[in-house]
Structures are given as structure tokens and as C-alpha cells.
Protein backbone atom coordinates (compact mmCIF):
# COMPACT_ATOMS: atom_id res chain seq x y z
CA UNK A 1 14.93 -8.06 5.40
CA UNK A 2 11.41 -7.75 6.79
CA UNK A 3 8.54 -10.23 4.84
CA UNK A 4 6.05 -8.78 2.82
CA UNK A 5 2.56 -8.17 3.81
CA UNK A 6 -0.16 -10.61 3.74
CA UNK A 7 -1.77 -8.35 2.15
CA UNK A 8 0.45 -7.42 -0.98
CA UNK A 9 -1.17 -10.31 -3.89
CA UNK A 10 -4.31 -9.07 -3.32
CA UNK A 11 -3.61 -5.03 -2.70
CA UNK A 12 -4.67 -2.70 -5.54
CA UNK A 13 -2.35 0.04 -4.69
CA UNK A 14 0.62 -2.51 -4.99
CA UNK A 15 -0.66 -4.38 -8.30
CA UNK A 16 -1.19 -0.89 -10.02
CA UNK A 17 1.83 0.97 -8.44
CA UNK A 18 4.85 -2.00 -7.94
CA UNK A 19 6.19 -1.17 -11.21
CA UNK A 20 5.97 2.63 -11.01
CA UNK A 21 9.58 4.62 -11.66
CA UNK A 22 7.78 7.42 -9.45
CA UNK A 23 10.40 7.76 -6.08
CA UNK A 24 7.26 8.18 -3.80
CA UNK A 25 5.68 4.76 -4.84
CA UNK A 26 8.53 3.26 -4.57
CA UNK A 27 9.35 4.29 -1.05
CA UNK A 28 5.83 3.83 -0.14
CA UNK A 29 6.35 -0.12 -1.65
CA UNK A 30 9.23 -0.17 0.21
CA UNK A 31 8.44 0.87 3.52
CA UNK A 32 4.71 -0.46 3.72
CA UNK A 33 4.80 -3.49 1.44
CA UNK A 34 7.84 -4.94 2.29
CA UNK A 35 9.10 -2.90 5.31
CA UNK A 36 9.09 -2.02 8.95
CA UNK A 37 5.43 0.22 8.60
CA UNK A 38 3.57 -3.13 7.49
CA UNK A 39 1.09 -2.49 10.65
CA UNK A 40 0.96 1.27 10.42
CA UNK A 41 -1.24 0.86 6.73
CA UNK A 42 -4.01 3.03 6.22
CA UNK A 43 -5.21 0.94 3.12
CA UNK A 44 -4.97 -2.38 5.36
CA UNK A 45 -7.01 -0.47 8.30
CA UNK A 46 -9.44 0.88 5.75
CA UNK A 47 -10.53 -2.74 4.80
CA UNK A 48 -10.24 -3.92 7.99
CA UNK A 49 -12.97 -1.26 8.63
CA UNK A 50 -15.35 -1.32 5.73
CA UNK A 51 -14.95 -4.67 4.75
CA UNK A 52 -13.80 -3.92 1.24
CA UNK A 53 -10.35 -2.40 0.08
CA UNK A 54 -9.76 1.60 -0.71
CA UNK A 55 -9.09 2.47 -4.07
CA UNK A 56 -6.51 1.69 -5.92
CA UNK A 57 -5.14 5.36 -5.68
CA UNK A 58 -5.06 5.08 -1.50
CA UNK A 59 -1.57 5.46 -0.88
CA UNK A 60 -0.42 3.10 2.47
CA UNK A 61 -0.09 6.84 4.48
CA UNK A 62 -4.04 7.67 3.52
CA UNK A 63 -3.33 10.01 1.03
CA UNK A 64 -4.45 10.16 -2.67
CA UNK A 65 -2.52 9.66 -5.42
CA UNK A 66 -3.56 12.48 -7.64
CA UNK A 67 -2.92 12.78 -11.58
């Protein structure tokens, strides 16, 4: 089992989304959060970039969550 990221207290996609039923957050949780594709986040590089975090809607891939 891989360790979480150092990231996940403090991440607003995983605070809003970690108790989601939705398949996709869950796989995205799964994979990014707590998986192999820790280093390949786009919400980690994005405040690694700009100094503050994406919203809360960034998915790890980049992409949007849309309602």
C-alpha cells in the first residue's frame, strides 16, 4: 500500500470530494491521494506554481469537476 500524500490534510479537492459515492472521485482519491500517481498531480503542481492551491473543483488530472 503506497502512503498518502503530504499533501492530502490540507487539499481542498480531497476534504470536499473523500466522501463522494461518485466512481470518478473515488478513483481519482485512490490513485492520486493514496496511490502510485502521487507525483503526477496537477493540483500539487498548480500550488507549487502559484503559490496558492486550485480550487476545490481541480480534479488531480487538471480537469474540472463540473455540476
Amino acid at each position: 500500500m503506497d502512503k498518502e500524500c503530504e499533501s492530502i490534510e490540507k487539499c481542498g479537492f480531497f476534504k470536499k470530494y473523500k466522501e463522494t459515492k461518485a466512481l470518478a472521485c473515488r478513483g481519482f482519491v485512490r490513485r492520486y491521494c493514496k496511490g502510485p500517481q502521487q507525483n503526477e498531480c496537477k493540483r500539487k503542481k498548480y500550488s507549487q506554481e502559484h503559490g496558492t492551491p486550485p480550487s476545490n473543483d481541480m480534479m488531480p488530472n487538471g480537469q474540472m469537476i463540473v455540476a
